[in-house]
Protein backbone atom coordinates (compact mmCIF):
# COMPACT_ATOMS: atom_id res chain seq x y z
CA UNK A 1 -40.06 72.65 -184.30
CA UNK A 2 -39.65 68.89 -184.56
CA UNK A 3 -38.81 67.87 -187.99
CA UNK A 4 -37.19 64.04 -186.90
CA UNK A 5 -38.17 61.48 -185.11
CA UNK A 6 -35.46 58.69 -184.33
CA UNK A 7 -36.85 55.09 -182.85
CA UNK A 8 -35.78 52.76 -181.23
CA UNK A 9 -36.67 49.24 -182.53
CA UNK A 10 -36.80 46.37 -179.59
CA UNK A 11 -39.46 47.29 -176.82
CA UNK A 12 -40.62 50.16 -178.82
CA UNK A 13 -41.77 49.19 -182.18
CA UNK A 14 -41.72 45.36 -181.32
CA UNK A 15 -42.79 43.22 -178.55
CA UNK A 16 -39.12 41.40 -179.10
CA UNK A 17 -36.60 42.61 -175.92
CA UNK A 18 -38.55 39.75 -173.70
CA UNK A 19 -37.29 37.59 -176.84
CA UNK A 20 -34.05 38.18 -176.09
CA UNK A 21 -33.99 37.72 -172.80
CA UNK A 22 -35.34 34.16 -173.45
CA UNK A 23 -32.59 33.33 -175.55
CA UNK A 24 -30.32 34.55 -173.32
CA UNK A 25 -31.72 32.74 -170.31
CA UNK A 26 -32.13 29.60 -171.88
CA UNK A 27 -28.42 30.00 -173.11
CA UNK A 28 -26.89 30.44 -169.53
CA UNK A 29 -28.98 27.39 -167.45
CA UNK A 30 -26.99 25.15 -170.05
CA UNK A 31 -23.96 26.49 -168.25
CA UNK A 32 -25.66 26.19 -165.11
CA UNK A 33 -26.47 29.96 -164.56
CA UNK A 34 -29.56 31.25 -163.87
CA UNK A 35 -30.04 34.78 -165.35
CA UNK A 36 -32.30 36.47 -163.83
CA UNK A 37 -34.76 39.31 -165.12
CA UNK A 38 -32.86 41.67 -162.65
CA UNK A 39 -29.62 41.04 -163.99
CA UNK A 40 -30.55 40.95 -167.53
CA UNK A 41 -32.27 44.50 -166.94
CA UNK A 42 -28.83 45.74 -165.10
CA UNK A 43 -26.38 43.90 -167.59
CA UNK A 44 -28.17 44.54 -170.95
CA UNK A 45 -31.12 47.41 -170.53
CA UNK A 46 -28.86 49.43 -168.12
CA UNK A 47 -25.16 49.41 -169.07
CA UNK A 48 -25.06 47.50 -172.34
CA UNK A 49 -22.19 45.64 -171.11
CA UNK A 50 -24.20 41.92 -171.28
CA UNK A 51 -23.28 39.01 -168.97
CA UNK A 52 -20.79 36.64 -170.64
CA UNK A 53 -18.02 37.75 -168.11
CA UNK A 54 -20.34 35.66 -165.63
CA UNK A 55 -19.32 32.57 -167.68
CA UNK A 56 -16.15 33.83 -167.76
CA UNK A 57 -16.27 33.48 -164.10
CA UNK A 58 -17.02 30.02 -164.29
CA UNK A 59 -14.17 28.87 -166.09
CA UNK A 60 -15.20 28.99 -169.66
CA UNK A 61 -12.80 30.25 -172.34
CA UNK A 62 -13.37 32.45 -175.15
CA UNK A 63 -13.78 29.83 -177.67
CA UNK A 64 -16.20 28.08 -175.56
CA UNK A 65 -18.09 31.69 -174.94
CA UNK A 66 -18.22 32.24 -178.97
CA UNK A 67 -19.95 29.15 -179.43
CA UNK A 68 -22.62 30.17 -176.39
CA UNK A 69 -23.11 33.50 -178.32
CA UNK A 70 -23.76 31.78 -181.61
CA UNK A 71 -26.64 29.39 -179.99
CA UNK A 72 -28.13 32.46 -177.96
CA UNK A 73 -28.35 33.83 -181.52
CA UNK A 74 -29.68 30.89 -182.98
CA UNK A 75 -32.36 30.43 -180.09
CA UNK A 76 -33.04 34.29 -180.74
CA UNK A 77 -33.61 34.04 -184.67
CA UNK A 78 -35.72 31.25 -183.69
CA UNK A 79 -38.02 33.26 -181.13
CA UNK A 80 -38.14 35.97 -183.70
CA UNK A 81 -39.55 33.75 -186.81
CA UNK A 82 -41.96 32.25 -183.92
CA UNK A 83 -43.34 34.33 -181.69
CA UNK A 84 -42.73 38.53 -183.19
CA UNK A 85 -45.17 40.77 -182.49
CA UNK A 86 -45.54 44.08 -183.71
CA UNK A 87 -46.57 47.15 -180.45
CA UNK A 88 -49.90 47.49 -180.14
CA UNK A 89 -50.45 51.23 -181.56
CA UNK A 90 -46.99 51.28 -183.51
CA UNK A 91 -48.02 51.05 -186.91
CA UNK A 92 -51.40 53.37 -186.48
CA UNK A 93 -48.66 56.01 -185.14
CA UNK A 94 -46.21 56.05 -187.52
CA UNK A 95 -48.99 55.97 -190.20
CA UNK A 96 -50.19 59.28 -188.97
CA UNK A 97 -46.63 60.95 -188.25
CA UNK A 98 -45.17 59.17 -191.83
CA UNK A 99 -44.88 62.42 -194.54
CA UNK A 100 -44.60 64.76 -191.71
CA UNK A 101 -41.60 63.77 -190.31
CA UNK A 102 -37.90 62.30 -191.44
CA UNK A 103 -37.92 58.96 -189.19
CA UNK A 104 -35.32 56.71 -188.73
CA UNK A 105 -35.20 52.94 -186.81
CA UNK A 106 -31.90 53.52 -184.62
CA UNK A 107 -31.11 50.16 -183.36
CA UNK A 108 -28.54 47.91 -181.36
CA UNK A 109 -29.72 44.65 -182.85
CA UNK A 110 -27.41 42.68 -185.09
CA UNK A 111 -28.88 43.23 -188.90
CA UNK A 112 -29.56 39.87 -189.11
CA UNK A 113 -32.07 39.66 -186.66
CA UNK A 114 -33.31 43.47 -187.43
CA UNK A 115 -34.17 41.85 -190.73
CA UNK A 116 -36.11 38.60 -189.69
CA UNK A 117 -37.83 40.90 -187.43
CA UNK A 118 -39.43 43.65 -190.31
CA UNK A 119 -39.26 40.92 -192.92
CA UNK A 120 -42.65 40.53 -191.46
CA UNK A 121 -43.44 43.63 -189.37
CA UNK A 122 -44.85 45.67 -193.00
CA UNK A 123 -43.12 48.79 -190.78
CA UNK A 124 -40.00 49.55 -192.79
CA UNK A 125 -42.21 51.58 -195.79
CA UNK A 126 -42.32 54.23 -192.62
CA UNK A 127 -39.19 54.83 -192.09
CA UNK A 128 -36.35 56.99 -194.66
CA UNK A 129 -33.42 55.27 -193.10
CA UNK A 130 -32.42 52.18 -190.81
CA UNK A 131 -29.00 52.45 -188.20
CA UNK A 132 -28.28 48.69 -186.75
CA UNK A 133 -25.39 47.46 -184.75
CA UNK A 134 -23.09 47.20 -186.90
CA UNK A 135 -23.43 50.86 -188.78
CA UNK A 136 -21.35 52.26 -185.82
CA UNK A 137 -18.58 52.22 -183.83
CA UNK A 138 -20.18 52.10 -180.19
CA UNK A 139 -23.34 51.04 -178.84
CA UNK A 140 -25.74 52.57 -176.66
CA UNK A 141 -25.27 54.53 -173.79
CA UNK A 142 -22.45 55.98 -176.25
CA UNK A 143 -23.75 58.61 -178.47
CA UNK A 144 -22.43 57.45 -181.69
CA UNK A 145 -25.78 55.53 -183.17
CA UNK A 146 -27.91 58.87 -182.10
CA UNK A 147 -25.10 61.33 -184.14
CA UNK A 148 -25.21 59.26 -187.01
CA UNK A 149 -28.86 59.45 -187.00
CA UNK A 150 -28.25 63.38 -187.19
CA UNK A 151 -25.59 63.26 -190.29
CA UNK A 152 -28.15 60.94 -192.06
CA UNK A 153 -31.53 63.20 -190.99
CA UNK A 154 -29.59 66.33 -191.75
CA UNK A 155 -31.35 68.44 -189.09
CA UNK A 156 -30.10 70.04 -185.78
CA UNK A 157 -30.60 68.00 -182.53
CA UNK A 158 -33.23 70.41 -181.30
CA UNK A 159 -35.20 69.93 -184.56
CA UNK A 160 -35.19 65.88 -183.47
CA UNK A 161 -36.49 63.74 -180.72
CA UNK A 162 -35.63 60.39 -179.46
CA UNK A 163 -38.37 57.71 -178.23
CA UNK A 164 -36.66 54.86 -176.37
CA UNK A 165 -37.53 52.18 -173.99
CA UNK A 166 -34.35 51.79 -172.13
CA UNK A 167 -32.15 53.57 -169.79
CA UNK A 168 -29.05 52.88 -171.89
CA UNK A 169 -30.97 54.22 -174.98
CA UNK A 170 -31.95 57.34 -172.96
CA UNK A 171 -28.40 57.74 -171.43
CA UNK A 172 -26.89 57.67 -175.34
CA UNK A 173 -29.95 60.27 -176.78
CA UNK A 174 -29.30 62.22 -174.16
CA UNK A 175 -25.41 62.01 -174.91
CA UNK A 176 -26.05 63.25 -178.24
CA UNK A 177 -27.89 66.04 -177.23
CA UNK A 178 -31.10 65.15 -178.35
CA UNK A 179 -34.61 65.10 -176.46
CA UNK A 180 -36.02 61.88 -175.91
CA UNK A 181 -39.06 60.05 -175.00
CA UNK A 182 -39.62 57.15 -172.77
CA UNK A 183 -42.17 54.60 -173.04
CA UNK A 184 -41.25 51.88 -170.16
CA UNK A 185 -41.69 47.64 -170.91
CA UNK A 186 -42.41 45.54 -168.30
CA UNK A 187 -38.44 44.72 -168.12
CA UNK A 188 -37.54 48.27 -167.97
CA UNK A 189 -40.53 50.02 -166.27
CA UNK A 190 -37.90 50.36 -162.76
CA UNK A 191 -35.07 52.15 -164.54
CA UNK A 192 -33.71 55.40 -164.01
CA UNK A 193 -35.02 57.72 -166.43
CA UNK A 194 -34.06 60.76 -165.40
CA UNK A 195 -33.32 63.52 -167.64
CA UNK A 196 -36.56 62.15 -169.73
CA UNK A 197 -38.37 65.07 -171.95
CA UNK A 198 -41.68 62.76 -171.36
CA UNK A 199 -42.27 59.36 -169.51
CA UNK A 200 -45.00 57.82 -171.74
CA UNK A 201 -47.59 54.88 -171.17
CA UNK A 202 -48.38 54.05 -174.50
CA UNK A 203 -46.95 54.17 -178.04
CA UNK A 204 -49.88 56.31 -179.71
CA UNK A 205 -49.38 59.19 -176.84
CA UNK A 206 -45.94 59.86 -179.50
CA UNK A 207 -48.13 61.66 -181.97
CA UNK A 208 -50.37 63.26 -179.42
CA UNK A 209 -46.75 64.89 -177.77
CA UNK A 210 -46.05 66.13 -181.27
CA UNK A 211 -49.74 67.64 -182.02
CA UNK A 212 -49.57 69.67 -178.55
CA UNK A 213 -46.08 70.99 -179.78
CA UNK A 214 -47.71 72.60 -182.55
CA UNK A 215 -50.20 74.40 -180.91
């Protein structure tokens, strides 16, 4: 019996991980590097690990490497107030799952940019609790944001499910113990999600998995 449903926010509930990779990309041709959709996938989606040690390879310093971090954020918060969208399907979903369900956002994003992003996304009203980057210790693949999600949702992992986008958000459900669900992006759909309770096509199929539980 499901009783919680944790989310993940970028690529799931928003159309913003593409975002991110635009910042990122336009970031590292300044420095003359030309990330690729491959290695932000392998760097970012994958392992979690990003890709500033390739400008550490070039000969950049730390200091120099804060300052690149604080434009990609800038070019990022930019994107966000520009171009957000909200998943086709997301908010018709959660409005039929919202009352039947604890639900919680369970996201690596910075809180600054979580909030620019549902300052207009009219999603939060859904949702009994919000986990960003900085409410834990490590970031997916590590289990920690998924077991905090459990302390705040107060049920047992088999009474919750997961619904990711990533292989790094699976790998850290999964971690915790907890069933998750896969819906794919276009900079994800080649990742390894093995160990997946469902591989999904489509936000709305969510609420159809949880109806065929029931029955």
């Amino acid at each position: 019996m499901i009783k919680a449903i944790f989310w993940d926010n970028d690529g799931v509930l928003v159309d913003t991980e593409i975002l991110y990779y635009k910042a990122n990309k336009e970031t590292f041709a300044k420095i003359g590097i030309d990330l690729s959709e491959e290695i932000y996938v392998e760097y970012f989606l994958k392992s979690s690990k990003g890709t500033w040690h390739l400008a550490e390879a070039k000969g950049f310093t730390a200091e120099e490497i804060s300052i690149f971090r604080k434009e990609r954020d800038r070019l990022y918060s930019n994107l966000l107030i520009k171009e957000m969208k909200v998943i086709e399907g997301a908010e018709e979903t959660l409005k039929k799952l919202y009352g039947n369900y604890k639900m919680g956002i369970v996201t690596s994003s910075r809180r600054e940019h979580f909030e620019i992003i549902h300052g207009k996304s009219g999603l939060l009203s859904y949702f009994d609790f919000v986990l960003a980057g900085e409410d834990y210790e490590n970031s997916k693949p590590a289990p920690d944001p998924y077991l905090k999600a459990l302390e705040l949702s107060r049920c047992s992992k088999d009474e919750c499910i997961v619904v990711e986008d990533s292989e790094r958000g699976l790998r850290a459900a999964l971690a915790a113990g907890i069933k998750c669900l896969v819906i794919p992006t276009k900079l994800t759909r080649y990742s390894n999600f093995y160990g997946a309770e469902r591989i999904l096509t489509d936000i709305r199929e969510v609420s159809q998995y949880l109806i065929r539980l029931l029955h």
